[in-house]
PDB file of N, CA and C in Angstrom:
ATOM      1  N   UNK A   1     130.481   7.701 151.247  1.00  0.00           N
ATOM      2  CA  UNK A   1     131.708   7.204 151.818  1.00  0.00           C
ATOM      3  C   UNK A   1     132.845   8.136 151.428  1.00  0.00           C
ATOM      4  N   UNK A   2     133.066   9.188 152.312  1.00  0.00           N
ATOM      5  CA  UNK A   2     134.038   9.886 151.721  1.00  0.00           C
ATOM      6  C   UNK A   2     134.979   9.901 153.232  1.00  0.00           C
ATOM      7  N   UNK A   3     136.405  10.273 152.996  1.00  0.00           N
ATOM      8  CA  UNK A   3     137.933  10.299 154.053  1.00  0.00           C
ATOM      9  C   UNK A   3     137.658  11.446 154.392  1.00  0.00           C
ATOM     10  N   UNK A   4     138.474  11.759 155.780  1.00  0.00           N
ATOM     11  CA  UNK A   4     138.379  12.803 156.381  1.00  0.00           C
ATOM     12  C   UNK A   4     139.739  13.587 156.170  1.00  0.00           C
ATOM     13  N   UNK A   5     140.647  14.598 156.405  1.00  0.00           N
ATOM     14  CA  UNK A   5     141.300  15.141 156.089  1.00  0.00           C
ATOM     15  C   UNK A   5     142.328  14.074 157.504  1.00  0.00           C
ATOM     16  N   UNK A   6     143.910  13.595 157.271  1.00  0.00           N
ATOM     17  CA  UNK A   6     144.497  12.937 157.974  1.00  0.00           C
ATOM     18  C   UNK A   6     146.256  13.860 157.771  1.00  0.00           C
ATOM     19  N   UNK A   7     146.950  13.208 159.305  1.00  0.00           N
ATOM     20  CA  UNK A   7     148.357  13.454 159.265  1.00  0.00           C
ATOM     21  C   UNK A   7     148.478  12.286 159.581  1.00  0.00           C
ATOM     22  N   UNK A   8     149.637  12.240 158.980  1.00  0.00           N
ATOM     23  CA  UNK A   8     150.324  10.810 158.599  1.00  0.00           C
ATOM     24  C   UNK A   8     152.007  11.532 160.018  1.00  0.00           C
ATOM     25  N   UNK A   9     152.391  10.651 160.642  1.00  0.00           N
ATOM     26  CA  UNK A   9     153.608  11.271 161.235  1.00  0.00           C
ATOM     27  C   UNK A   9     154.267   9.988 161.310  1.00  0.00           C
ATOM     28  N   UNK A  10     155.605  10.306 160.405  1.00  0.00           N
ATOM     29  CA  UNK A  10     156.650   9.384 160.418  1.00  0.00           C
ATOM     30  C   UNK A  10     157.689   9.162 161.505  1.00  0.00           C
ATOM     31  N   UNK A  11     157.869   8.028 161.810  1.00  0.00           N
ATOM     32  CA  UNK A  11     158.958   7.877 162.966  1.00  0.00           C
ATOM     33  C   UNK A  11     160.514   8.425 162.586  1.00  0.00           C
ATOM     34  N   UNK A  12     161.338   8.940 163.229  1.00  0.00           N
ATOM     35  CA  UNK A  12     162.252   9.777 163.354  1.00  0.00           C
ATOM     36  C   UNK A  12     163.523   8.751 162.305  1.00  0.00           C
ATOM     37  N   UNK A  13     163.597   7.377 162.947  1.00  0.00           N
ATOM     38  CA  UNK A  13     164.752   6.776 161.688  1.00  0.00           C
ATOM     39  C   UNK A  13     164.069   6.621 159.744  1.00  0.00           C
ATOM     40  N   UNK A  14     163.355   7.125 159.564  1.00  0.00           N
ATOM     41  CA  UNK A  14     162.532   7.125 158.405  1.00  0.00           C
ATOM     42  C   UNK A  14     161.974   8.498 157.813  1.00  0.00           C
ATOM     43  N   UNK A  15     162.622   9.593 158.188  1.00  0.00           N
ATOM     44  CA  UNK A  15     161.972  10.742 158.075  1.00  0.00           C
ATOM     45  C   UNK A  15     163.019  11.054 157.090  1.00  0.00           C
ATOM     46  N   UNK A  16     164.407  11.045 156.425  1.00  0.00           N
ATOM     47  CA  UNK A  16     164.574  11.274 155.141  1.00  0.00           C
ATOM     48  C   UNK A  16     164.125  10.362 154.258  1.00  0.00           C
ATOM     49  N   UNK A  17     163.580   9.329 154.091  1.00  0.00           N
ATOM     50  CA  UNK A  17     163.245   9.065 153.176  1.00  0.00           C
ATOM     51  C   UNK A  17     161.891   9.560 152.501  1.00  0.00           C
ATOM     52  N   UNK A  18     161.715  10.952 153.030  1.00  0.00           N
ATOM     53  CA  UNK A  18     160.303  11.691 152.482  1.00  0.00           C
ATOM     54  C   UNK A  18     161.197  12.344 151.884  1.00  0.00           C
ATOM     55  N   UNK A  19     162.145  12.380 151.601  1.00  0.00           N
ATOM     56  CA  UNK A  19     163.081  13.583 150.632  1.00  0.00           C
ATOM     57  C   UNK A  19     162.831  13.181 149.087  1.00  0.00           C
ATOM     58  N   UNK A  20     162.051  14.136 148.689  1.00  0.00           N
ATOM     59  CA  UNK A  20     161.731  14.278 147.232  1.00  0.00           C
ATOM     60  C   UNK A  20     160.224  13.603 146.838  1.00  0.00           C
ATOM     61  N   UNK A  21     159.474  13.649 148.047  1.00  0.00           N
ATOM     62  CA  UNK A  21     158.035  13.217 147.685  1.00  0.00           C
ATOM     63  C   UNK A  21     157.422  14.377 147.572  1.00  0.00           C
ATOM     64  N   UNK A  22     157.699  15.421 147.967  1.00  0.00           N
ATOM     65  CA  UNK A  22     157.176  16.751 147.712  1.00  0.00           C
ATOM     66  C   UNK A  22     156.366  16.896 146.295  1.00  0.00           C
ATOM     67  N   UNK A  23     157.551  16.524 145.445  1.00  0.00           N
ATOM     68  CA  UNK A  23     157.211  16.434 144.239  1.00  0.00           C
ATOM     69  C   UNK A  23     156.050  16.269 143.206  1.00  0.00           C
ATOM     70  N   UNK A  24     155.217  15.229 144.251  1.00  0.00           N
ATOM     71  CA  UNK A  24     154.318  14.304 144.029  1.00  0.00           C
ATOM     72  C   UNK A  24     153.132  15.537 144.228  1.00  0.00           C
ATOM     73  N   UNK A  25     151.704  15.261 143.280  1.00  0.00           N
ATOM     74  CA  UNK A  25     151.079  15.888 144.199  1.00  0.00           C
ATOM     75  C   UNK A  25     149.546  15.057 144.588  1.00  0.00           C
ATOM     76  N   UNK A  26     149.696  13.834 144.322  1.00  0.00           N
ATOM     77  CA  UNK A  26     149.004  12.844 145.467  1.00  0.00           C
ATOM     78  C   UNK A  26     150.441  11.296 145.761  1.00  0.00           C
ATOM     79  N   UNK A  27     149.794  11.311 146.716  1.00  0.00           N
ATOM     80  CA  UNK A  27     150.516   9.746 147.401  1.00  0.00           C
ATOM     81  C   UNK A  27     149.447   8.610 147.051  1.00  0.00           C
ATOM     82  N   UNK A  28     150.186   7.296 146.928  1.00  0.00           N
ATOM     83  CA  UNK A  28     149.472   6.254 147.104  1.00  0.00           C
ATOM     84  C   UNK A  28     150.272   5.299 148.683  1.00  0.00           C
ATOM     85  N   UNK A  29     149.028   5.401 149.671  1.00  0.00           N
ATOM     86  CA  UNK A  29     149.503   4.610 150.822  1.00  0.00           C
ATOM     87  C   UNK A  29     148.960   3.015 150.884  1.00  0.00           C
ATOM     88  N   UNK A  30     149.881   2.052 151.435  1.00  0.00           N
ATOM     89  CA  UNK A  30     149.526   1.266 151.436  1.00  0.00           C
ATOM     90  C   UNK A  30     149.444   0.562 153.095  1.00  0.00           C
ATOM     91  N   UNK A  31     148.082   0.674 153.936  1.00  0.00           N
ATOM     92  CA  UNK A  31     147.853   0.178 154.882  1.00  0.00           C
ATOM     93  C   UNK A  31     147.551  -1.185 155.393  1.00  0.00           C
ATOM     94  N   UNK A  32     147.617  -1.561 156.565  1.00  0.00           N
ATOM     95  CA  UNK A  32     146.855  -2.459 157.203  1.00  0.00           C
ATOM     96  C   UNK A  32     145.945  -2.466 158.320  1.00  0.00           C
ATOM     97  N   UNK A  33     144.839  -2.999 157.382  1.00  0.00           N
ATOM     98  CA  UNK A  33     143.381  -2.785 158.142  1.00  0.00           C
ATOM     99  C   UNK A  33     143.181  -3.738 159.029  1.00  0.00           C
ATOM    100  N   UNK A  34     143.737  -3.563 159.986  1.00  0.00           N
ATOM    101  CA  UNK A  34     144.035  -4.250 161.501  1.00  0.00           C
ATOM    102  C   UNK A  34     142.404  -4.888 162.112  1.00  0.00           C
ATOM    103  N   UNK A  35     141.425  -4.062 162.004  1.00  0.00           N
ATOM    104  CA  UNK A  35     139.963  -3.925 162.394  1.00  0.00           C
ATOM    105  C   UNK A  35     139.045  -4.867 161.635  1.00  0.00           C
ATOM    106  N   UNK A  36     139.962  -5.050 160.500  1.00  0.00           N
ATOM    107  CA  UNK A  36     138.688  -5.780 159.150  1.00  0.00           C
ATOM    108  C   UNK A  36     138.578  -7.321 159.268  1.00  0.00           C
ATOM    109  N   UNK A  37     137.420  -7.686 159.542  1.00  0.00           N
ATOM    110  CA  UNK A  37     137.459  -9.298 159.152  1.00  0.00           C
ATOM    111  C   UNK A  37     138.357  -9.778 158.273  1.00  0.00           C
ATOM    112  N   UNK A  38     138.859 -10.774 158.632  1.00  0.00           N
ATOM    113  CA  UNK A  38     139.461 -11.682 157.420  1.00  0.00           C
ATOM    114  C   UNK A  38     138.965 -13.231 157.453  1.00  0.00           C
ATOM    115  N   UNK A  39     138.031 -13.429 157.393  1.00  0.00           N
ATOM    116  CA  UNK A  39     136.823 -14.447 157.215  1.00  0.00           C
ATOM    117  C   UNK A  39     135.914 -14.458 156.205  1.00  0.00           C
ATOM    118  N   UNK A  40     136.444 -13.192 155.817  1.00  0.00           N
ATOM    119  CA  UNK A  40     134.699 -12.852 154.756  1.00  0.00           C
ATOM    120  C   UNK A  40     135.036 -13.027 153.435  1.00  0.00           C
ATOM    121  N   UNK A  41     134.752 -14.791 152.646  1.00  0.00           N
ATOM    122  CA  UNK A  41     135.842 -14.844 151.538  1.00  0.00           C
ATOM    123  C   UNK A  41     134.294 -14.207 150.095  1.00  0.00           C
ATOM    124  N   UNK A  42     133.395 -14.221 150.675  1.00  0.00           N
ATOM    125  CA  UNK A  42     132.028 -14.556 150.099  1.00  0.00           C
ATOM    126  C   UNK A  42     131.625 -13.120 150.650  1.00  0.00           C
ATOM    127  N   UNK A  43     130.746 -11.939 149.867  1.00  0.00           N
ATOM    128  CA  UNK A  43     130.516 -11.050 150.749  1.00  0.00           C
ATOM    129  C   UNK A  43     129.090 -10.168 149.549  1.00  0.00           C
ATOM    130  N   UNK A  44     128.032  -9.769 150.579  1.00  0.00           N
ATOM    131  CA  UNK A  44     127.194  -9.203 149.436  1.00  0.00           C
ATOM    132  C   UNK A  44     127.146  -7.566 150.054  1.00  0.00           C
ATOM    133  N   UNK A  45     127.928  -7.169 149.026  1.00  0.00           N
ATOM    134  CA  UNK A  45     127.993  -5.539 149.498  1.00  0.00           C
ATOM    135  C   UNK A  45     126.691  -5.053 149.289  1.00  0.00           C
ATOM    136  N   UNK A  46     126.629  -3.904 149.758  1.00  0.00           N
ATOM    137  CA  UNK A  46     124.964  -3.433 150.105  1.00  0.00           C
ATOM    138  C   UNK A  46     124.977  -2.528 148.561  1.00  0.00           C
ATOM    139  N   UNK A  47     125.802  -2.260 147.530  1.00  0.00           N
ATOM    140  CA  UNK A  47     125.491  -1.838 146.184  1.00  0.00           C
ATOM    141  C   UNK A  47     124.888  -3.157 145.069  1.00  0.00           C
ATOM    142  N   UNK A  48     125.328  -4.160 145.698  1.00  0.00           N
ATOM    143  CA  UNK A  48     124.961  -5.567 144.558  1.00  0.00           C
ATOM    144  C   UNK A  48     123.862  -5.703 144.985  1.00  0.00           C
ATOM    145  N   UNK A  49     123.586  -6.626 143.516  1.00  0.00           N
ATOM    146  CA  UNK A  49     122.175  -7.417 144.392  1.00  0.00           C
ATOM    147  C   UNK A  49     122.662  -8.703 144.628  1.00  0.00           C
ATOM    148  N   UNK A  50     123.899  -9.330 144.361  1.00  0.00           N
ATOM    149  CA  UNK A  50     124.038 -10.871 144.869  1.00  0.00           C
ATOM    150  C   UNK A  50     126.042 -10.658 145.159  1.00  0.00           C
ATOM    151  N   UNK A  51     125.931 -11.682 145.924  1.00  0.00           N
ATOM    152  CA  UNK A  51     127.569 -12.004 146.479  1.00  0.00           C
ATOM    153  C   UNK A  51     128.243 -11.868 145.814  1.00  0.00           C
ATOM    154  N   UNK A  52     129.744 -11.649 146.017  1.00  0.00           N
ATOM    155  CA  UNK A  52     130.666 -11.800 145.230  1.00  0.00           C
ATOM    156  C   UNK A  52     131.835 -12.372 146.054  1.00  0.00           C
ATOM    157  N   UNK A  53     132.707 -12.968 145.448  1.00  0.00           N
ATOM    158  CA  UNK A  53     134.025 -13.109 145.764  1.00  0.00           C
ATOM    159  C   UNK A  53     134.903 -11.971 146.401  1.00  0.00           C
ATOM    160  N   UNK A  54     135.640 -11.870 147.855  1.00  0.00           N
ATOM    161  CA  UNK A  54     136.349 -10.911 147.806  1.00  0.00           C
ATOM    162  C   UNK A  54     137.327 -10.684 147.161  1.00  0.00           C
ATOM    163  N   UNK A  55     137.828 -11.256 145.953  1.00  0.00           N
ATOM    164  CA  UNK A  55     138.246 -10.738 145.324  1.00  0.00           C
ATOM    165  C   UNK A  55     138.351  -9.666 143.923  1.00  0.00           C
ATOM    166  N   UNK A  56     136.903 -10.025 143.958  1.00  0.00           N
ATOM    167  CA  UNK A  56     135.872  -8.983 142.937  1.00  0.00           C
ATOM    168  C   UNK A  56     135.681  -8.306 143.297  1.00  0.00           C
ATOM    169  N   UNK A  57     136.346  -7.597 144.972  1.00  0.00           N
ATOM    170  CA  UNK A  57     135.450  -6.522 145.733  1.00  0.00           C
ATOM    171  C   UNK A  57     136.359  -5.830 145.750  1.00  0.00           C
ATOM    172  N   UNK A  58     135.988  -4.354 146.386  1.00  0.00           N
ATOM    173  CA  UNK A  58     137.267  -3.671 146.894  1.00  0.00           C
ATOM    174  C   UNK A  58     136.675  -3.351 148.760  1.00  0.00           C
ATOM    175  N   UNK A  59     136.416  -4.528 149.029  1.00  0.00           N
ATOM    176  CA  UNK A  59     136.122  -4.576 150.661  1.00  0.00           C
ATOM    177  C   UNK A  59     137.393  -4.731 151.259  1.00  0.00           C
ATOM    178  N   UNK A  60     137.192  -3.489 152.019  1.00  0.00           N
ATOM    179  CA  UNK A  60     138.170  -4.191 153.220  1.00  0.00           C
ATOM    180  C   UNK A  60     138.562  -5.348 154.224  1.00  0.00           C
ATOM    181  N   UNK A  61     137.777  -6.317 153.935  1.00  0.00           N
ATOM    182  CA  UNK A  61     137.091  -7.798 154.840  1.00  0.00           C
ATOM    183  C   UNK A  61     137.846  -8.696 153.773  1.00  0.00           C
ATOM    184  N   UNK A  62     139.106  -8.880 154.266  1.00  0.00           N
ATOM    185  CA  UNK A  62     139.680 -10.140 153.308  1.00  0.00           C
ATOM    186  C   UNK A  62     140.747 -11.101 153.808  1.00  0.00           C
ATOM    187  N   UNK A  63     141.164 -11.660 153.130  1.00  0.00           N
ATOM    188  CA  UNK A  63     142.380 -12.315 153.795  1.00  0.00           C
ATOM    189  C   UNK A  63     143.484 -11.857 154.582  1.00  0.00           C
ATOM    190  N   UNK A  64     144.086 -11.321 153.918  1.00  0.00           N
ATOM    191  CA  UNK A  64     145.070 -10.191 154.238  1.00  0.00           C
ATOM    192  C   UNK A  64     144.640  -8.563 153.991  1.00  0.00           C
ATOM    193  N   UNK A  65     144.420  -7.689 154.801  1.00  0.00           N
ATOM    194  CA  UNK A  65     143.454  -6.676 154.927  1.00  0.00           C
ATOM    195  C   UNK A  65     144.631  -5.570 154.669  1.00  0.00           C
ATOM    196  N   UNK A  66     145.057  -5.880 153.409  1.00  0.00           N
ATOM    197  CA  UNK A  66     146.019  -4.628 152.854  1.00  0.00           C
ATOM    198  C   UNK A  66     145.090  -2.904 152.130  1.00  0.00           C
ATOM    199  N   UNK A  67     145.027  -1.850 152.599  1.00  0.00           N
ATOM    200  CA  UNK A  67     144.191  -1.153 151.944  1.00  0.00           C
ATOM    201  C   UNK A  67     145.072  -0.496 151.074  1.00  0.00           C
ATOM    202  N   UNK A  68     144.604   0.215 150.160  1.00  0.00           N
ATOM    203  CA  UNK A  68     145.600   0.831 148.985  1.00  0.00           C
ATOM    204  C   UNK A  68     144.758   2.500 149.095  1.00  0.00           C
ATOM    205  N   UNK A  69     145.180   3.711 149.060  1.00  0.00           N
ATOM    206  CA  UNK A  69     144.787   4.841 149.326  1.00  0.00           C
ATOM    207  C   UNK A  69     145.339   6.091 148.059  1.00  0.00           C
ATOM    208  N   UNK A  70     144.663   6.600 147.375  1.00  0.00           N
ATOM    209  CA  UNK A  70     145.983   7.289 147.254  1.00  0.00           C
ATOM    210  C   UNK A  70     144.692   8.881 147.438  1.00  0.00           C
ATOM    211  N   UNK A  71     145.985   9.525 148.097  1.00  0.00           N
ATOM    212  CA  UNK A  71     145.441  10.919 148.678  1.00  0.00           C
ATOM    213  C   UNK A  71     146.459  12.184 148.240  1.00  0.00           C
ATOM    214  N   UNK A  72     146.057  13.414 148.488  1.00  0.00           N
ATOM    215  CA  UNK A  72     146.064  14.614 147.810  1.00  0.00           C
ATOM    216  C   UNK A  72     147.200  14.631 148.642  1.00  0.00           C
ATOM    217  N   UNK A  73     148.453  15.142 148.147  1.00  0.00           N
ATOM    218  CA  UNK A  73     149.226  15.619 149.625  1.00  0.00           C
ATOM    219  C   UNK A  73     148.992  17.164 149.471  1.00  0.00           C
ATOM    220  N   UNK A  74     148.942  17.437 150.760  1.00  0.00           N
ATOM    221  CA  UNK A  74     148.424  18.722 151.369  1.00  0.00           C
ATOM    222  C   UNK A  74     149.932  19.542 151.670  1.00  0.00           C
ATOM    223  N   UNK A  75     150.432  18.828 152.446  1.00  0.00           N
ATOM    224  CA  UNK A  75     151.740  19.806 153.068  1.00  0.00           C
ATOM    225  C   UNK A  75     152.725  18.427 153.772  1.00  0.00           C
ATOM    226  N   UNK A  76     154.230  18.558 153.668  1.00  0.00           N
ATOM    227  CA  UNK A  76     155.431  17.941 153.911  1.00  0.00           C
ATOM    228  C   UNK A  76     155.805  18.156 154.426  1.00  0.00           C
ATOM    229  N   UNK A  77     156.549  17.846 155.477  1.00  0.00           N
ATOM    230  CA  UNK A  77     157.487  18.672 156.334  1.00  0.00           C
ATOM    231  C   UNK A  77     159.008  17.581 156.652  1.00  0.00           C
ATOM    232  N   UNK A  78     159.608  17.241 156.277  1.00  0.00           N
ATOM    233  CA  UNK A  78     160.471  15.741 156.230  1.00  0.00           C
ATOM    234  C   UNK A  78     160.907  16.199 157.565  1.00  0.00           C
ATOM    235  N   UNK A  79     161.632  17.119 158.503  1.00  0.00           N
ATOM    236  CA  UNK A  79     162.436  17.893 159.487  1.00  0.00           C
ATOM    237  C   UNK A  79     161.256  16.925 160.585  1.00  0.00           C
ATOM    238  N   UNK A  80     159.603  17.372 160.622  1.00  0.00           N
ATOM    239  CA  UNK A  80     159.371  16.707 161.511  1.00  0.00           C
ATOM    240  C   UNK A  80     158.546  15.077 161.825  1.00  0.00           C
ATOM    241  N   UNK A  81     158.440  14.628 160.246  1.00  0.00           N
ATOM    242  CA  UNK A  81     157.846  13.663 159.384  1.00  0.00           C
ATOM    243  C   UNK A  81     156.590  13.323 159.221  1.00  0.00           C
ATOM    244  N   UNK A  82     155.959  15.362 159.324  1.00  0.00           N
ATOM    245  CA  UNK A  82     154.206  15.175 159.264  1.00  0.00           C
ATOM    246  C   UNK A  82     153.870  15.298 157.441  1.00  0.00           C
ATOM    247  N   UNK A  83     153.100  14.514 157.302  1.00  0.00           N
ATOM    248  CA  UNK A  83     152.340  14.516 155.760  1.00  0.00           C
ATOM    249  C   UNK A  83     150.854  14.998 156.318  1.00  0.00           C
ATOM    250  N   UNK A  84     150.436  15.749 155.382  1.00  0.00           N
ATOM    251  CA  UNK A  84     149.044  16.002 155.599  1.00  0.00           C
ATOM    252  C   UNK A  84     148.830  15.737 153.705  1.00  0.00           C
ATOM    253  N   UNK A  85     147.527  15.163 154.409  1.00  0.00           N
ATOM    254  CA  UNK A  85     146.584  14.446 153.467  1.00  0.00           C
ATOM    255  C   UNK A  85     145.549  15.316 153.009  1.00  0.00           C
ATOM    256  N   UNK A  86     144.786  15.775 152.060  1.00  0.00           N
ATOM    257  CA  UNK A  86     143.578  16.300 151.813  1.00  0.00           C
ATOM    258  C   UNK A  86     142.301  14.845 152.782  1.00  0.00           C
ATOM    259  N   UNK A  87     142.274  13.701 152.457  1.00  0.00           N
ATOM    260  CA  UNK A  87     141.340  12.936 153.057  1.00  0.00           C
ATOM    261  C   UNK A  87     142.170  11.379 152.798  1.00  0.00           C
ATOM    262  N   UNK A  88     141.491  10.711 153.724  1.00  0.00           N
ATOM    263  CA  UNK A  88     141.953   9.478 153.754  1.00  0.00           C
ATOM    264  C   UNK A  88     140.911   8.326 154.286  1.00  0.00           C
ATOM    265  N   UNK A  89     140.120   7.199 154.074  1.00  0.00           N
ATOM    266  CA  UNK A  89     139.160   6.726 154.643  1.00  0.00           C
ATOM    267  C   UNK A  89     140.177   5.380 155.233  1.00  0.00           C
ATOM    268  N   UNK A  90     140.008   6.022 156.766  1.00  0.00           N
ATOM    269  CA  UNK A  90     140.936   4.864 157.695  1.00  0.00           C
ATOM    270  C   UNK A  90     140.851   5.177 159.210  1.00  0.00           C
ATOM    271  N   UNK A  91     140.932   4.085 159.763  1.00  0.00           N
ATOM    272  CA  UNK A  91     140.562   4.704 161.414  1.00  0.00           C
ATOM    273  C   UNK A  91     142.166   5.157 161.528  1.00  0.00           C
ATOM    274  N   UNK A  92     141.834   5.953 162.919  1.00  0.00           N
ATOM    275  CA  UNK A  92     143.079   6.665 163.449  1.00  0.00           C
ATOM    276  C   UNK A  92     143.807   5.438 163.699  1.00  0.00           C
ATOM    277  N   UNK A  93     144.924   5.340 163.849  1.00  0.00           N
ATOM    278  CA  UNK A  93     146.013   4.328 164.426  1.00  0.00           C
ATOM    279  C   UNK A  93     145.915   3.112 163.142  1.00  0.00           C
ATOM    280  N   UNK A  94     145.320   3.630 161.913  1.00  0.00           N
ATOM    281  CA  UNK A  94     145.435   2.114 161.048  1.00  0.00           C
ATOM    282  C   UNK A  94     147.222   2.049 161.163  1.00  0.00           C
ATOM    283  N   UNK A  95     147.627   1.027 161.023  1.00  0.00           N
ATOM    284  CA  UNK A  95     149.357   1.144 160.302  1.00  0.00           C
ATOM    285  C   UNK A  95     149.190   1.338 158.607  1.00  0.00           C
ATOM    286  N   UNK A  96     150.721   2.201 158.607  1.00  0.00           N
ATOM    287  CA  UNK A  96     150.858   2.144 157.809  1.00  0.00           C
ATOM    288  C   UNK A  96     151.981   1.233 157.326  1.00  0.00           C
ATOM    289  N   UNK A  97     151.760   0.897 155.916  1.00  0.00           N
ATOM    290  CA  UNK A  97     152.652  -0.468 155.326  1.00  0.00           C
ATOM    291  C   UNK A  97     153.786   0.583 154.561  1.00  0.00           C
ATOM    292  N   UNK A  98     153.447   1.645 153.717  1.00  0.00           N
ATOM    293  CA  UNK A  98     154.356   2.391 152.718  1.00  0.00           C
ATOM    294  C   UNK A  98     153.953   3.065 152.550  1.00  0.00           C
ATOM    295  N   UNK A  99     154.492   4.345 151.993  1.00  0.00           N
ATOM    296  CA  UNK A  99     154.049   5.159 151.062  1.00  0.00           C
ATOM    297  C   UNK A  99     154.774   5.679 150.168  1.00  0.00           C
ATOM    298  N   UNK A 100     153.679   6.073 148.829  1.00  0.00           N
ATOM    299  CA  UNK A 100     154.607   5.897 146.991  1.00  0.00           C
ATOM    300  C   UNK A 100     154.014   7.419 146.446  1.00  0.00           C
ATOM    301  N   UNK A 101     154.667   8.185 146.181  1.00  0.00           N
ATOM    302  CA  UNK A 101     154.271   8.810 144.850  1.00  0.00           C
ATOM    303  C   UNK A 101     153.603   8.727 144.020  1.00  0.00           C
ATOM    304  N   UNK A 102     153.005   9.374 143.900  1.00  0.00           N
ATOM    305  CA  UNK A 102     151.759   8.539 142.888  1.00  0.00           C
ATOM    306  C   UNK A 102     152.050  10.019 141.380  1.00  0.00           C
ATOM    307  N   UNK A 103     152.218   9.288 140.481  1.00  0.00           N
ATOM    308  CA  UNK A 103     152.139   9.816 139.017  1.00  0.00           C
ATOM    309  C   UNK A 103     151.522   9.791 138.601  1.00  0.00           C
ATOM    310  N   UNK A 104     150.255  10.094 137.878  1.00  0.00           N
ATOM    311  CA  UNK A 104     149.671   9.919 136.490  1.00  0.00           C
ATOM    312  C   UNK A 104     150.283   9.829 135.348  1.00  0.00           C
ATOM    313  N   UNK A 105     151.168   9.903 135.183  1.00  0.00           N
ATOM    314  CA  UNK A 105     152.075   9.695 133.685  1.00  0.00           C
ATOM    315  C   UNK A 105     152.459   8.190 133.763  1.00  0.00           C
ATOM    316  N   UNK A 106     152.322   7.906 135.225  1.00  0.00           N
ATOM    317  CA  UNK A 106     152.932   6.114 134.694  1.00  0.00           C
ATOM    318  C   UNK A 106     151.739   4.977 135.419  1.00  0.00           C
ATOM    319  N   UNK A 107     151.193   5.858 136.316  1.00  0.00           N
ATOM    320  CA  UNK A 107     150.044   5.231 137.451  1.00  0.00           C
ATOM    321  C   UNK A 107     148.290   4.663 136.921  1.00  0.00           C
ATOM    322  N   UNK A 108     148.203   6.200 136.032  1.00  0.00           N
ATOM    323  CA  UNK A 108     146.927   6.123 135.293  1.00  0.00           C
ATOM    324  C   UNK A 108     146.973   4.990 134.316  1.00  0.00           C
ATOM    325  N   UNK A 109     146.226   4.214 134.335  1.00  0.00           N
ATOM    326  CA  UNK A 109     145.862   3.719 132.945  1.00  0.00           C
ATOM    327  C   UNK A 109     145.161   4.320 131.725  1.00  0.00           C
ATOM    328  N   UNK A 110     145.413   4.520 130.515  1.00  0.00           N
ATOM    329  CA  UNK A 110     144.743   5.354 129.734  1.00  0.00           C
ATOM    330  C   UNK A 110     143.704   4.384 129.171  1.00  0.00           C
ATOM    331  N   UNK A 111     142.789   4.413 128.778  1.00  0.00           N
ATOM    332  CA  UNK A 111     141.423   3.642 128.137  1.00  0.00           C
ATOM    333  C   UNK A 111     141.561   3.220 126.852  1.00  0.00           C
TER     334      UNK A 111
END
């Protein structure tokens, strides 16, 4: 299960607010998985051997089908509001909900 390489293109009233994500050098996006069941409260992923709660899961099949991503940024351009992604696992046209900067100095959990 690996993402394919994605552009993200921001709509024109929202394109400064990519000012100073450059910075970053992965994003965390937060989508909606428009496509995914939200029925499936009970679910036996094909790695278990028995059900779990979707909330024990990280399935996309849930109540509210929020996905959480975080990807490599590749290249910025705020002028025309393309992000390129190293990979992203999402159909074309998912929406997007946000997107964050992602740090390791405050993001990572240390062990």
């Amino acid at each position: 299960e690996t993402g394919q390489p994605a552009v993200l293109t921001i709509d024109a009233p929202y394109r400064s607010g990519l000012q100073g994500l450059e910075r970053a050098s992965h994003v965390v996006i937060l989508s909606w998985l428009h496509h995914a069941p939200r029925n499936l409260i009970v679910q036996k992923p094909r790695h278990a051997a028995d059900a779990k709660g979707v909330f024990g899961l990280r399935s996309p099949a849930r109540p509210n089908p929020v996905g959480l991503h975080v990807a490599k940024l590749v290249a910025l351009d705020v002028s025309t509001g393309r992000i390129d992604l190293d990979a992203i696992d999402v159909l074309d046209g998912t929406p997007v909900i946000d997107i964050k900067p992602y740090f390791a100095s405050t993001d990572a959990i240390s062990e």
